[in-house]
PDB file of N, CA and C in Angstrom:
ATOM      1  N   UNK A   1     -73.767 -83.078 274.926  1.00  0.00           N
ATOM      2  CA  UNK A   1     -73.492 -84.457 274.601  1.00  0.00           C
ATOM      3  C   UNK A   1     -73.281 -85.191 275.926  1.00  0.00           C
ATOM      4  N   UNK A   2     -73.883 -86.250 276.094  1.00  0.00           N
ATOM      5  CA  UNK A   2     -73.926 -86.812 277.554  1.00  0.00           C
ATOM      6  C   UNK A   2     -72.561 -87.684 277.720  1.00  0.00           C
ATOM      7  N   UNK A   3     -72.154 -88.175 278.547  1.00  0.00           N
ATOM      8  CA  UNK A   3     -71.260 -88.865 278.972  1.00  0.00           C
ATOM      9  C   UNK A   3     -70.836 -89.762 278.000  1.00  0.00           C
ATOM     10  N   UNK A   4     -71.329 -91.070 277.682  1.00  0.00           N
ATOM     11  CA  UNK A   4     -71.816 -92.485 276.962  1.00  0.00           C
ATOM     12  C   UNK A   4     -71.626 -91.853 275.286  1.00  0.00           C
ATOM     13  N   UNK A   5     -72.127 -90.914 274.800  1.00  0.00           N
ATOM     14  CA  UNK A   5     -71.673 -90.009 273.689  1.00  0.00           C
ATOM     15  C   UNK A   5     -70.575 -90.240 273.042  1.00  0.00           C
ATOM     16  N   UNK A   6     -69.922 -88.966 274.089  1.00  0.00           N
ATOM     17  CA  UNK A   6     -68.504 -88.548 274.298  1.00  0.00           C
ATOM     18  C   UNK A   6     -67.819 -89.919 273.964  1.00  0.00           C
ATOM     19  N   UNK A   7     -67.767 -90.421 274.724  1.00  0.00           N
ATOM     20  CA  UNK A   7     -67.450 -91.903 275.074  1.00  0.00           C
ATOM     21  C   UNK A   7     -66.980 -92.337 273.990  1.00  0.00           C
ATOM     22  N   UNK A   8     -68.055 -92.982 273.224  1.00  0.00           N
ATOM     23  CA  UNK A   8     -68.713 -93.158 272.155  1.00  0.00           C
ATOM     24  C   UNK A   8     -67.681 -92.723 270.684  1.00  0.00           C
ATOM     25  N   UNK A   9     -67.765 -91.157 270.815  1.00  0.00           N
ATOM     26  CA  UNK A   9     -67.260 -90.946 269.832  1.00  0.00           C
ATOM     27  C   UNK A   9     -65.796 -90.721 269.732  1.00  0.00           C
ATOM     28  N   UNK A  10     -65.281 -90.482 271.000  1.00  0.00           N
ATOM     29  CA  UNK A  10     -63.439 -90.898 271.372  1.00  0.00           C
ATOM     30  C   UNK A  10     -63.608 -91.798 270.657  1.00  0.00           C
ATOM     31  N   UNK A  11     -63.800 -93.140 270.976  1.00  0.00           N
ATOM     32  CA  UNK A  11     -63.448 -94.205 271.017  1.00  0.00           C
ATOM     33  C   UNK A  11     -63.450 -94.899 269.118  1.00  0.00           C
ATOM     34  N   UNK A  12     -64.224 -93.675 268.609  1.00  0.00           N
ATOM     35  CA  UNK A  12     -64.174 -93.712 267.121  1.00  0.00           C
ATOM     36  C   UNK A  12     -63.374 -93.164 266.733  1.00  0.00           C
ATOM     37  N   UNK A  13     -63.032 -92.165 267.458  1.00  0.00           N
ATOM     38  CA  UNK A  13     -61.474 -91.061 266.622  1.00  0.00           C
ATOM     39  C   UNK A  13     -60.564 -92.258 267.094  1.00  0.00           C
ATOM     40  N   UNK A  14     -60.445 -92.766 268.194  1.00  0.00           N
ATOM     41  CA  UNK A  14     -58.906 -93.504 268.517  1.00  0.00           C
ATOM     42  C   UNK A  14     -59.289 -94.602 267.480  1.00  0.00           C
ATOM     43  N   UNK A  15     -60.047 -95.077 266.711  1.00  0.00           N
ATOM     44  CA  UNK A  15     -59.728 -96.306 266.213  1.00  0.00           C
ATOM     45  C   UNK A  15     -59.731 -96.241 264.470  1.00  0.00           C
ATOM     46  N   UNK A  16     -60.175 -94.256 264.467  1.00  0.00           N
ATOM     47  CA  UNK A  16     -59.858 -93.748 262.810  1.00  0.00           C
ATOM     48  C   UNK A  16     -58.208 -93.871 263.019  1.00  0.00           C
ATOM     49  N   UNK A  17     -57.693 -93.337 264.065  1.00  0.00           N
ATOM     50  CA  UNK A  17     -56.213 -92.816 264.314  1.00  0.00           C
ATOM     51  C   UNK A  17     -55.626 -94.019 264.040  1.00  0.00           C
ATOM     52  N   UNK A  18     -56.601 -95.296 264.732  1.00  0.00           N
ATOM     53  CA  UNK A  18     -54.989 -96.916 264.712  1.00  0.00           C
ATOM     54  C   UNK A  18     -55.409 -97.110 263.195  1.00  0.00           C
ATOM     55  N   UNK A  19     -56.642 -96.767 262.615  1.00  0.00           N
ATOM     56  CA  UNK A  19     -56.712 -97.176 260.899  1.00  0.00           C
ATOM     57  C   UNK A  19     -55.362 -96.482 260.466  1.00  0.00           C
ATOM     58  N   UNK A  20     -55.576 -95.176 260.516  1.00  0.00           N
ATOM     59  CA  UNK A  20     -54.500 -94.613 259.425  1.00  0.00           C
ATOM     60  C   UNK A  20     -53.299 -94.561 259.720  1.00  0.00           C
ATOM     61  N   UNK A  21     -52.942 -94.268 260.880  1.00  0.00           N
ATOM     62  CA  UNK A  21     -51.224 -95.060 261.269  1.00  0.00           C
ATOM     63  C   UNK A  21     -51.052 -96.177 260.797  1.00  0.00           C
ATOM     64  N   UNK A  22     -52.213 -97.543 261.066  1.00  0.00           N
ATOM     65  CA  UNK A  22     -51.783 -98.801 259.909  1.00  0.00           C
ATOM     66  C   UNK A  22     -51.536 -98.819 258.100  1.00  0.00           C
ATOM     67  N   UNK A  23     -52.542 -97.330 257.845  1.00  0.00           N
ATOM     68  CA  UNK A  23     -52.011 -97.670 256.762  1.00  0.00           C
ATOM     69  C   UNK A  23     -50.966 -97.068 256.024  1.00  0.00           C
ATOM     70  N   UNK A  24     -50.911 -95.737 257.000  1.00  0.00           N
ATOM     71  CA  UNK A  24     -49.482 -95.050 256.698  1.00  0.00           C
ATOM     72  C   UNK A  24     -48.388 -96.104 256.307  1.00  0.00           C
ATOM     73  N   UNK A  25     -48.398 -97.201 257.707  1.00  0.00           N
ATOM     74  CA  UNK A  25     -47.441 -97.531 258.098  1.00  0.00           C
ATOM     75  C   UNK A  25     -47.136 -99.184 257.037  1.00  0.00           C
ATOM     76  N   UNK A  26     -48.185 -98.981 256.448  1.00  0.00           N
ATOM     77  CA  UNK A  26     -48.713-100.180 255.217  1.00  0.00           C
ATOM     78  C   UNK A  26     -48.035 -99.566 253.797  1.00  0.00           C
ATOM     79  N   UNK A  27     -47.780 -98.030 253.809  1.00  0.00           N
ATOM     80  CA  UNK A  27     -46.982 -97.528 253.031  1.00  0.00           C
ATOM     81  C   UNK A  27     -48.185 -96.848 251.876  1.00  0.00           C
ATOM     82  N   UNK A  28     -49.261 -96.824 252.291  1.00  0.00           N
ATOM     83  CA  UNK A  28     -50.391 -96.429 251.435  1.00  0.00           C
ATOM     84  C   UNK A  28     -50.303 -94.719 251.077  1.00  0.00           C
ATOM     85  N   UNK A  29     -50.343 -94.444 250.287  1.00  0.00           N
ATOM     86  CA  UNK A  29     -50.066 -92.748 249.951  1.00  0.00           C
ATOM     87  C   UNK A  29     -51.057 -91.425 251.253  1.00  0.00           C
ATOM     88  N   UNK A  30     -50.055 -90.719 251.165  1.00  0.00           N
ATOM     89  CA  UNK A  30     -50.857 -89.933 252.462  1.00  0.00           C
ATOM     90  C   UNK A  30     -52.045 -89.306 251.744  1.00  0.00           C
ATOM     91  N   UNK A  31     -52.497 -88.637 250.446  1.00  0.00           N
ATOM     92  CA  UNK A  31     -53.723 -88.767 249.957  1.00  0.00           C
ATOM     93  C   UNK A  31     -55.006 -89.599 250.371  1.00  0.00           C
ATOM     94  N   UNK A  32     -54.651 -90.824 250.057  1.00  0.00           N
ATOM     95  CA  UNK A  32     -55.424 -91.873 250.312  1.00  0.00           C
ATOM     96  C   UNK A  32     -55.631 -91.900 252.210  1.00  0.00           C
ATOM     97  N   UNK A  33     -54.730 -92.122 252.486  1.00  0.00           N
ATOM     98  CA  UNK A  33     -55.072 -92.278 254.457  1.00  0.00           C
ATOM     99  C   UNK A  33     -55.940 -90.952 254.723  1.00  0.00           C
ATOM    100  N   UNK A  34     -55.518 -89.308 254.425  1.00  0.00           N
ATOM    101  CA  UNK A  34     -56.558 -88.106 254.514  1.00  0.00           C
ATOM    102  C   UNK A  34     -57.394 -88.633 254.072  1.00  0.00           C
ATOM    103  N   UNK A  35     -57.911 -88.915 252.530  1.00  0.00           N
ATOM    104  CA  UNK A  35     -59.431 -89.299 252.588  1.00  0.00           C
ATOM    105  C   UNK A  35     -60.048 -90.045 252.940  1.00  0.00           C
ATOM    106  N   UNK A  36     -59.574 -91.080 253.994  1.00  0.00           N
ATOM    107  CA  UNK A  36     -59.815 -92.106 254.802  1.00  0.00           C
ATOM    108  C   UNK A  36     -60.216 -91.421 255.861  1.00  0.00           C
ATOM    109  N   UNK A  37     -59.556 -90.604 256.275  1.00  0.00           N
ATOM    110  CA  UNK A  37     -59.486 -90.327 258.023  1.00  0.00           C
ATOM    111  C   UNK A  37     -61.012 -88.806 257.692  1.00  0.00           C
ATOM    112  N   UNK A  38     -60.928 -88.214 256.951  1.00  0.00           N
ATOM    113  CA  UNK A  38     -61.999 -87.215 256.644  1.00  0.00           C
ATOM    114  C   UNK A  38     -63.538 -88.074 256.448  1.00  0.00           C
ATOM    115  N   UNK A  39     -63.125 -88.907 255.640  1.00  0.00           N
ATOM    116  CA  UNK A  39     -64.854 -89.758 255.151  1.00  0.00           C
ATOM    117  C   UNK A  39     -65.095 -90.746 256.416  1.00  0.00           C
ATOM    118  N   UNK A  40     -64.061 -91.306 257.358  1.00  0.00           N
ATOM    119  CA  UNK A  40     -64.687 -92.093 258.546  1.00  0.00           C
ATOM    120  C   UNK A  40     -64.728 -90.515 259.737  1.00  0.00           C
ATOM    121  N   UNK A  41     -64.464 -89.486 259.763  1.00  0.00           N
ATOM    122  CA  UNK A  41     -64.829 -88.474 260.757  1.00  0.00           C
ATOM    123  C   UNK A  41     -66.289 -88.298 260.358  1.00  0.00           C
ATOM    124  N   UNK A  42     -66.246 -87.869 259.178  1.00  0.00           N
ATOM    125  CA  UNK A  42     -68.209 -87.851 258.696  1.00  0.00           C
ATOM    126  C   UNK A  42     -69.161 -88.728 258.627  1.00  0.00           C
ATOM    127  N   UNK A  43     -68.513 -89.842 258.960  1.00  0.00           N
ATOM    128  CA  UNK A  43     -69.500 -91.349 259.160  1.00  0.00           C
ATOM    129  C   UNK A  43     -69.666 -90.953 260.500  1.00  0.00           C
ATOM    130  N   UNK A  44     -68.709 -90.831 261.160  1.00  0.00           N
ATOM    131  CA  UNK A  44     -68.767 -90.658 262.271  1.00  0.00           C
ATOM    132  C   UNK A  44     -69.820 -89.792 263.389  1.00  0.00           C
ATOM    133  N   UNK A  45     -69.817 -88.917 263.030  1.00  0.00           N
ATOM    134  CA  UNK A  45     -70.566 -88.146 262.634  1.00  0.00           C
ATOM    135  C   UNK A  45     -72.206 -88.288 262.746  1.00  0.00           C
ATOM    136  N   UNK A  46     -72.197 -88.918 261.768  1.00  0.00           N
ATOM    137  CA  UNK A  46     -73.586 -89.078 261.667  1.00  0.00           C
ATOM    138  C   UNK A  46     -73.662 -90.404 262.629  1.00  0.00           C
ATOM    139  N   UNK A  47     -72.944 -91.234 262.768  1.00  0.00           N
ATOM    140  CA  UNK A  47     -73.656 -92.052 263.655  1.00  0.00           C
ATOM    141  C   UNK A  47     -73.396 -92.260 265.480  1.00  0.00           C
ATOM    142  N   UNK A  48     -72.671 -90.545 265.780  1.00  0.00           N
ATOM    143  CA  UNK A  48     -72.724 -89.980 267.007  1.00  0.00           C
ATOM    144  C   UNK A  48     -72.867 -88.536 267.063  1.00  0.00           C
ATOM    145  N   UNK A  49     -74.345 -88.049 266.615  1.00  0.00           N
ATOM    146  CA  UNK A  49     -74.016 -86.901 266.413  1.00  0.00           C
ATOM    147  C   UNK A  49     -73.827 -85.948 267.495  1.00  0.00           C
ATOM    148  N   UNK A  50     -73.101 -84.565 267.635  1.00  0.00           N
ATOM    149  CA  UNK A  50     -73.417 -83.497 268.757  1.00  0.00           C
ATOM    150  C   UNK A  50     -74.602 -82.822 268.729  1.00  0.00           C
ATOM    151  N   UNK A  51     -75.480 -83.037 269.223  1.00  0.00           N
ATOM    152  CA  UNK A  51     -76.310 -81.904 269.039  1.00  0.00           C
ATOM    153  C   UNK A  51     -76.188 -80.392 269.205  1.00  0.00           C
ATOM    154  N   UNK A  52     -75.525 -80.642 270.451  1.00  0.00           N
ATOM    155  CA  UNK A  52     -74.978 -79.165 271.238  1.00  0.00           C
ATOM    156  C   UNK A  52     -74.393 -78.203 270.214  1.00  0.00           C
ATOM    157  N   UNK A  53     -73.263 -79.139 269.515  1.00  0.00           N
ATOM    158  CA  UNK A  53     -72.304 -78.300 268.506  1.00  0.00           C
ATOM    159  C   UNK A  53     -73.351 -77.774 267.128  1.00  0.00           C
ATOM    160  N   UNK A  54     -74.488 -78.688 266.970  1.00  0.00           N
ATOM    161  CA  UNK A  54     -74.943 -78.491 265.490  1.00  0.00           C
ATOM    162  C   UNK A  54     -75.691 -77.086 265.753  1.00  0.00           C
ATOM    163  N   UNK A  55     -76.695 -77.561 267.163  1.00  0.00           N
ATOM    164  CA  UNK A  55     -77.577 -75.942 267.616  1.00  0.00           C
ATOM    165  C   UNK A  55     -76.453 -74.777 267.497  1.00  0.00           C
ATOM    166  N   UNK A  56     -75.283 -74.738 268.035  1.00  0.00           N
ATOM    167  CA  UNK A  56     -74.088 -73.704 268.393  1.00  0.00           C
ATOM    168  C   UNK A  56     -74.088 -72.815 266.751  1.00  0.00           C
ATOM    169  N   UNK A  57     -73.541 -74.145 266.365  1.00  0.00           N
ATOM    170  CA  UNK A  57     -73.216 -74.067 264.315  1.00  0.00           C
ATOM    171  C   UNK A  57     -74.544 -73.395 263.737  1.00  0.00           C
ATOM    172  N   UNK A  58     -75.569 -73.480 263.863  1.00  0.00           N
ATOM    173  CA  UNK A  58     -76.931 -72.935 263.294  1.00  0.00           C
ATOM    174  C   UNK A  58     -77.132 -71.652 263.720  1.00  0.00           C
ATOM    175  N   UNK A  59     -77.024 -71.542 265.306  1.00  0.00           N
ATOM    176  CA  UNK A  59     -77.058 -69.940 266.013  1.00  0.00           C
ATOM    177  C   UNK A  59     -75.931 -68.844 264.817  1.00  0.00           C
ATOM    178  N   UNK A  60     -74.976 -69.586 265.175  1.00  0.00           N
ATOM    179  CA  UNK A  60     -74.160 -68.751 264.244  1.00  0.00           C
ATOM    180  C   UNK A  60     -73.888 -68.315 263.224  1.00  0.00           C
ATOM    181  N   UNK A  61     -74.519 -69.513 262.373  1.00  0.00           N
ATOM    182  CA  UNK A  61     -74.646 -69.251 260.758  1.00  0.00           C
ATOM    183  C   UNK A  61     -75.862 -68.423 260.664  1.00  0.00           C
ATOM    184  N   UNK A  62     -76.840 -68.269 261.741  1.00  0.00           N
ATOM    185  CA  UNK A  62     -78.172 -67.423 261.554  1.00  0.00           C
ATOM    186  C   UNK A  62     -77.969 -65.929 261.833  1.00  0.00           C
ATOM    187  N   UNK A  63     -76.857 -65.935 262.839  1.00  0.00           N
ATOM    188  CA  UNK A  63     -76.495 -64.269 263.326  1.00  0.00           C
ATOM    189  C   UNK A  63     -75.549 -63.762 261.958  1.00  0.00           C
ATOM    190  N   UNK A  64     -74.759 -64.764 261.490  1.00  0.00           N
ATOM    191  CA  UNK A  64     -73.746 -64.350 260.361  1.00  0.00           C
ATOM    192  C   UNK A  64     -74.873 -64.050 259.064  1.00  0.00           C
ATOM    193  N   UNK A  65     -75.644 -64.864 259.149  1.00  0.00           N
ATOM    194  CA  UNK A  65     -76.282 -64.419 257.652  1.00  0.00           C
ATOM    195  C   UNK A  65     -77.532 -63.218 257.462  1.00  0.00           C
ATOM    196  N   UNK A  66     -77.877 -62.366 258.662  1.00  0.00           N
ATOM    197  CA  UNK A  66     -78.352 -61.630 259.676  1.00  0.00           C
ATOM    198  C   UNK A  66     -77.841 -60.860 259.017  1.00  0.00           C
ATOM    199  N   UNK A  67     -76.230 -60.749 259.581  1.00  0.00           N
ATOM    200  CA  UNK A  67     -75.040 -59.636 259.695  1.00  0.00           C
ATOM    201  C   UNK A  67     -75.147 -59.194 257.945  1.00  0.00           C
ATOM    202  N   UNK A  68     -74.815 -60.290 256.833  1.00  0.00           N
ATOM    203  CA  UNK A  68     -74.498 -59.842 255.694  1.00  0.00           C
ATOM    204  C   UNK A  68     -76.158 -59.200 254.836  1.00  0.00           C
ATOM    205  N   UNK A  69     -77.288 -59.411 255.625  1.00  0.00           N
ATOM    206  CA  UNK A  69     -78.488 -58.740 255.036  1.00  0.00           C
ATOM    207  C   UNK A  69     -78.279 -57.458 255.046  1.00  0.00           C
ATOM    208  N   UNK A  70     -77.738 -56.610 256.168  1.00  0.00           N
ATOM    209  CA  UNK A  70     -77.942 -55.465 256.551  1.00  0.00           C
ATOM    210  C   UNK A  70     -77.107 -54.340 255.849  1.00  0.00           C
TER     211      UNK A  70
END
């Protein structure tokens, strides 16, 4: 993930983090703020993705599902 990325996608976690502290702090049920803070990480997501991590995640799920053939 290049620099500008990274960047990129901090700057989306710090501003999931000031969402749900506001709405904690709005008194909104902690249910509701988790499925807030989970469904904007997966927006997220998709609109900064890692590549690095997804190739990593695929290697591994390919050696693991390898492992349980045998």
């Amino acid at each position: 993930m290049d620099v500008k990325s990274r960047q990129d996608k901090v700057d989306g976690l710090e501003a999931i983090k000031e969402k749900a502290l506001d709405m904690a702090a709005q008194g909104k049920d902690s249910l509701e703020v988790r499925d807030f803070v989970t469904n904007a990480k997966k927006e997220l997501a998709f609109q900064v993705p890692d590549e690095e991590a997804f190739s990593k995640a695929a290697k591994a799920a390919g050696k693991f599902k390898k492992s349980k053939e045998k």
